[in-house]
Protein backbone atom coordinates (compact mmCIF):
# COMPACT_ATOMS: atom_id res chain seq x y z
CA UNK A 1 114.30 102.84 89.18
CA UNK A 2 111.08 101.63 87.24
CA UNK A 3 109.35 101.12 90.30
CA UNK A 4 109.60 104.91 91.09
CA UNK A 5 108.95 106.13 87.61
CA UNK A 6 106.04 104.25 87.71
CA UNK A 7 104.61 105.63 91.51
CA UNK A 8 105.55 108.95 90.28
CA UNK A 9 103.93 109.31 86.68
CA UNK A 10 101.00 107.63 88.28
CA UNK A 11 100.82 110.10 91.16
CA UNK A 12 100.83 112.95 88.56
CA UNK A 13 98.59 111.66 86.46
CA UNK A 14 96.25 111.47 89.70
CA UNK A 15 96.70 115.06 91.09
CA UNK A 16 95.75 116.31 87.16
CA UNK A 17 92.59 115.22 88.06
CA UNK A 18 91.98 112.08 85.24
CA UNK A 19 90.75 109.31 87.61
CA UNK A 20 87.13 109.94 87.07
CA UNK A 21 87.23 109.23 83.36
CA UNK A 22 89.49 106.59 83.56
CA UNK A 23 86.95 104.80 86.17
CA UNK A 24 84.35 105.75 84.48
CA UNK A 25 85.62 104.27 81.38
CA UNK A 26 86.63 101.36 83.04
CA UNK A 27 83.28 100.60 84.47
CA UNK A 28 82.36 100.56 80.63
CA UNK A 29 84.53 97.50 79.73
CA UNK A 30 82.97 94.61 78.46
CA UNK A 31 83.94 91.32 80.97
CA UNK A 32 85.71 88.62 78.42
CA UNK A 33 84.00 85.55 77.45
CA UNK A 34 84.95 81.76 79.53
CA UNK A 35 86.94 80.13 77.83
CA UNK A 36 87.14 76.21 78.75
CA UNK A 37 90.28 75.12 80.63
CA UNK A 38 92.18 73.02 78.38
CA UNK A 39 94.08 69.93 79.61
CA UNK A 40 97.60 71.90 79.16
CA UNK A 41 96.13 74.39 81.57
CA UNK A 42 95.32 72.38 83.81
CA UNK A 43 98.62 70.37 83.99
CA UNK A 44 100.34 73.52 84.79
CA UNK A 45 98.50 74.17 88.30
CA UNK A 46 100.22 72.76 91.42
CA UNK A 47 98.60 70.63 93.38
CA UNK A 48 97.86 72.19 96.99
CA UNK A 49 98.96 70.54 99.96
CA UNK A 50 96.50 69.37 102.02
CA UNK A 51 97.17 71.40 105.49
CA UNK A 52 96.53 69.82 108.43
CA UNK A 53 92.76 71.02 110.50
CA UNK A 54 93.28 69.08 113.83
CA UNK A 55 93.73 71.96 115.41
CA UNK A 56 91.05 74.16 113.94
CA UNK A 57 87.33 75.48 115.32
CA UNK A 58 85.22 72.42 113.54
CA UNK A 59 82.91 74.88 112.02
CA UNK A 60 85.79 76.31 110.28
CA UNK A 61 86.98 73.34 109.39
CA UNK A 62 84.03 72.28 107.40
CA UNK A 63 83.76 75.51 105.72
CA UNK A 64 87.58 74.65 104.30
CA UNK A 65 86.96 71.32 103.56
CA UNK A 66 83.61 72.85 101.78
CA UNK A 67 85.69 74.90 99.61
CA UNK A 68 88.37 72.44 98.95
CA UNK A 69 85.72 70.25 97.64
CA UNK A 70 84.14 73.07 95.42
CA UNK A 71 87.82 73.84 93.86
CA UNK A 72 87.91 70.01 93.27
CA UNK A 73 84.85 69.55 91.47
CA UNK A 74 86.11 72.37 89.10
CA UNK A 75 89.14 70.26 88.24
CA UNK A 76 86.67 67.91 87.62
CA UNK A 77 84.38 69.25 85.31
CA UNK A 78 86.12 69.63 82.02
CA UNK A 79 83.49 72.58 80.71
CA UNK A 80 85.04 74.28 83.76
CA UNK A 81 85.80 77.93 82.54
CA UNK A 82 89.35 79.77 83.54
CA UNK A 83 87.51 82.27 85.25
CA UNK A 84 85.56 79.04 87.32
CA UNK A 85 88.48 77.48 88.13
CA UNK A 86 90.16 80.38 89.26
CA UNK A 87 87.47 81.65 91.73
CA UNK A 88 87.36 78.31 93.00
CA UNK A 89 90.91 78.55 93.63
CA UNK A 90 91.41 82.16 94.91
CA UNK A 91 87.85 81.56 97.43
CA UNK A 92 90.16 78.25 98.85
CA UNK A 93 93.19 80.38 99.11
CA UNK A 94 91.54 83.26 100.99
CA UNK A 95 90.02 80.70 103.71
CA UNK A 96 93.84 79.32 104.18
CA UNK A 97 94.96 82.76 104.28
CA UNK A 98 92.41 83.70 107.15
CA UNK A 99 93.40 81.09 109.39
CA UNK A 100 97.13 81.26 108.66
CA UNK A 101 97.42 78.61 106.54
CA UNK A 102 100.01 80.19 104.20
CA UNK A 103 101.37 77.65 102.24
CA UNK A 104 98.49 76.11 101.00
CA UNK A 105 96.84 79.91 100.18
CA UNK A 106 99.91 80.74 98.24
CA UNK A 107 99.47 77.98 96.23
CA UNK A 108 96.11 78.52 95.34
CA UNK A 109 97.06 82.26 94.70
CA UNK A 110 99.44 81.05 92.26
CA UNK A 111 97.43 79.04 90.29
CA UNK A 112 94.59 81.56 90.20
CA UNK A 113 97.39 83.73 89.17
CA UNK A 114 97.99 81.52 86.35
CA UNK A 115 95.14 80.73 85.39
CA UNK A 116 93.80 84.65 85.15
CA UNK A 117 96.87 86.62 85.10
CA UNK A 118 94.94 90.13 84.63
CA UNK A 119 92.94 89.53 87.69
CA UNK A 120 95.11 92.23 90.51
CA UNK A 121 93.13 90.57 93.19
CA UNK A 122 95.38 87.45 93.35
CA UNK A 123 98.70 89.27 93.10
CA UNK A 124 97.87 91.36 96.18
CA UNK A 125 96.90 88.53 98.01
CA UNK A 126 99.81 86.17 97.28
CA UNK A 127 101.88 89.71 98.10
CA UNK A 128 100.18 89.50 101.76
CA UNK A 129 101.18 86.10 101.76
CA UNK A 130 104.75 86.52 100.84
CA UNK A 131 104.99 89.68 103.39
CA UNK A 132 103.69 87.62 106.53
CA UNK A 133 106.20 85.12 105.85
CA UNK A 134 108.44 88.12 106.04
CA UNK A 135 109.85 87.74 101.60
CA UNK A 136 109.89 91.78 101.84
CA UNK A 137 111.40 91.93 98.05
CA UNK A 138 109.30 89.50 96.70
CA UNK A 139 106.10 91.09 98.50
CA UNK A 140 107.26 94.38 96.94
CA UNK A 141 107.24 93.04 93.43
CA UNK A 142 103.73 91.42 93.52
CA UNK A 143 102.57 94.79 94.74
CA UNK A 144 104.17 96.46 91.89
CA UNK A 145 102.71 93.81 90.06
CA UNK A 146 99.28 94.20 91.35
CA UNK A 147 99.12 98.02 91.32
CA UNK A 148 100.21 97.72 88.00
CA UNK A 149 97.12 95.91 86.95
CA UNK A 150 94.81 98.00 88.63
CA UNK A 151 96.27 101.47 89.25
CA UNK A 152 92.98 102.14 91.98
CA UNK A 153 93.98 99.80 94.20
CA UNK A 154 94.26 101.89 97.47
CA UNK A 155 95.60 98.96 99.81
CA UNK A 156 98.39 98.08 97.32
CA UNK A 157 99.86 101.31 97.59
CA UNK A 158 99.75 101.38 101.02
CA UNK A 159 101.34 98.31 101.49
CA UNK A 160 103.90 98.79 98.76
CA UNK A 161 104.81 101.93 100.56
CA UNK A 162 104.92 99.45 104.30
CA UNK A 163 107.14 96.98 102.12
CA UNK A 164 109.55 99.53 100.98
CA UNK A 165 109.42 101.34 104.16
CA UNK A 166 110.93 97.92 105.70
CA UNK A 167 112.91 97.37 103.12
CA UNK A 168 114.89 100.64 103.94
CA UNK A 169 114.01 101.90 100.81
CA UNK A 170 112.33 105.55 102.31
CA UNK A 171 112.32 107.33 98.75
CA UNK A 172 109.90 105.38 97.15
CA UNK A 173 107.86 104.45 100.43
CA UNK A 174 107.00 108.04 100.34
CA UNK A 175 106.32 108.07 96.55
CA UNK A 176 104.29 104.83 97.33
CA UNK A 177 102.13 106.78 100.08
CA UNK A 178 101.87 110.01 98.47
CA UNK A 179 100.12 108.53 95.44
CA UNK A 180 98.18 106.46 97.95
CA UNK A 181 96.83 109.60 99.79
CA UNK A 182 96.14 111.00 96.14
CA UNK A 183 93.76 108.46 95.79
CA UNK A 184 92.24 108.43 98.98
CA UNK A 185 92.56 112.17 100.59
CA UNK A 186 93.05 111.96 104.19
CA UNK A 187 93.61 108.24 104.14
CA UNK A 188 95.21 107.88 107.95
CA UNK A 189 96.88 104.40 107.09
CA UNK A 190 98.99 106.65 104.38
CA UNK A 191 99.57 109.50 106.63
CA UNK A 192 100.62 106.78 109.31
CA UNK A 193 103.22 105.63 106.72
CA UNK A 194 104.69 108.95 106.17
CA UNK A 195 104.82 109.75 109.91
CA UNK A 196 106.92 106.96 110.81
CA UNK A 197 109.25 107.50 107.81
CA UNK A 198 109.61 111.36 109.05
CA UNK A 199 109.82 109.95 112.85
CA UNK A 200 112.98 107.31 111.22
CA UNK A 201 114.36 110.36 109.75
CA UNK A 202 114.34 112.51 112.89
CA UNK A 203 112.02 115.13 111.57
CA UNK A 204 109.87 115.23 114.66
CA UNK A 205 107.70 117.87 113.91
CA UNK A 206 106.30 116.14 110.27
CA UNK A 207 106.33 113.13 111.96
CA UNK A 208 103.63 114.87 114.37
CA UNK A 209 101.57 116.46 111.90
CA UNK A 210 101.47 113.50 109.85
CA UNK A 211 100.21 111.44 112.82
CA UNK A 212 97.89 113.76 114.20
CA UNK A 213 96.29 113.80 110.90
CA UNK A 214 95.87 110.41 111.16
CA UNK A 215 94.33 109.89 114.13
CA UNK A 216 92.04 112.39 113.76
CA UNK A 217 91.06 110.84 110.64
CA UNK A 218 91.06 107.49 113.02
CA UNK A 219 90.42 107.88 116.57
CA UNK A 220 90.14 104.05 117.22
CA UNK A 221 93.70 103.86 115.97
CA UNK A 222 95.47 103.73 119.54
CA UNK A 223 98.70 102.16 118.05
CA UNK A 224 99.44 105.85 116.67
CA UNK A 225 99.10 107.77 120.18
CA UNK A 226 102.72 105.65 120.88
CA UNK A 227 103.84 107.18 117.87
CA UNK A 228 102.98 110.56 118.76
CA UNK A 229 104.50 110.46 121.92
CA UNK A 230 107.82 109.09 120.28
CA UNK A 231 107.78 112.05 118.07
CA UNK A 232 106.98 114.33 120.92
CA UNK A 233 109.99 113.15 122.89
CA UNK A 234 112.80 113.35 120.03
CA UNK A 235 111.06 117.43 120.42
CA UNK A 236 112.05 116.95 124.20
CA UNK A 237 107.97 117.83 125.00
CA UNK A 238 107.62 114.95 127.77
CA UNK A 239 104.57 116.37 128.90
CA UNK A 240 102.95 115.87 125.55
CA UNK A 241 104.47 112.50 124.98
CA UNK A 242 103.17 111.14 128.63
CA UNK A 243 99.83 111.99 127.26
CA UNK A 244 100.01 110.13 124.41
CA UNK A 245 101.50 107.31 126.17
């Protein structure tokens, strides 16, 4: 599977120890010049519903109808640069997003997608989007997809490993987290992934390391001590697992 041949060349190329020049020599790329939106562009962005803000906080209702007006003056102004126009949409679509107004944020996702195509930031989010509203393949892909456009993106791994986790799809999951915890060493939201797929597979004991690690990594995280005590019962410890629960 591509996917996998992907997760696992990038995982080795992680554990050889190359990410610090590769940052570094990202860090050295030169940002690419604005280039107007042309009127073809612009025909090929969907227009984004209007949701409805009766029943939201009125502070937080300006604040969208702020930004809406922002991305509309940008439609507006025909100097408006690619990059403009696609901030302007991807600022509206996170607001939506926040208050759970998913429609509308995946279209402005898309057409900030569109419009900047490179830009990972977009492709997660509209994969966040398509995984609330519960599109598990199509969530996986834009992960791929976003991952693929910026290898160092930590959360995409981790929630290509969730998506394939839910999917059923355990093999690459793990791939998924163990190039995520190559990035990020100790990282308890990828030790939490590969606890539960141990604890699905019956292996009680990894399932315990792996989410002890994790919460010592992240005490606050009590939604792990049910976990624990999960594993510790398929062991048959129900002293241990009372504790946890």
């Amino acid at each position: 599977m591509k996917s996998r041949t992907r997760i696992f060349s990038v995982l080795a190329f992680l554990c050889a120890g190359a990410i610090l020049t590769v940052l570094q020599a990202e860090g050295s790329t030169q940002e690419p010049e604005s280039v107007p939106a042309d009127v073809s562009v612009r025909a090929e962005l969907a227009p984004v519903i209007q949701p409805d803000l009766s029943g939201v906080d009125t502070v937080v209702a300006d604040q969208l109808r702020q930004a809406r007006r922002e991305m509309e003056a940008a439609i507006a102004d025909p100097s408006a640069s690619v990059e403009r126009l696609a901030a302007a949409y991807g600022t509206l679509g996170q607001l939506y997003h926040a208050y759970e107004l998913l429609d509308a944020a995946e279209t402005c996702y898309d057409n900030a997608r569109f419009l900047v195509p490179q830009d990972f930031r977009w492709v997660h989010l509209a994969a966040d989007v398509a995984r609330r509203n519960g599109e598990l393949e199509e969530a996986a892909a834009r992960y791929e997809a976003a991952w693929s456009l910026q290898p160092y993106d930590f959360a995409a791994l981790v929630r290509l490993g969730e998506a394939y986790s839910e999917l059923g799809r355990a093999e690459d999951a793990k791939m998924a987290f163990n190039a995520a915890l190559a990035l990020s060493p100790g990282s308890p939201s990828a030790m939490a992934g590969l606890g539960q797929l141990a604890l699905d597979k019956r292996e009680f004991g990894d399932a315990i390391m792996y989410f002890q690690a994790a919460l010592k990594a992240a005490p606050e995280a009590n939604r792990l001590h049910y976990s624990l005590a999960m594993a510790y019962r398929g062991l048959g410890d129900m002293e241990a697992a009372k504790r946890h629960l």
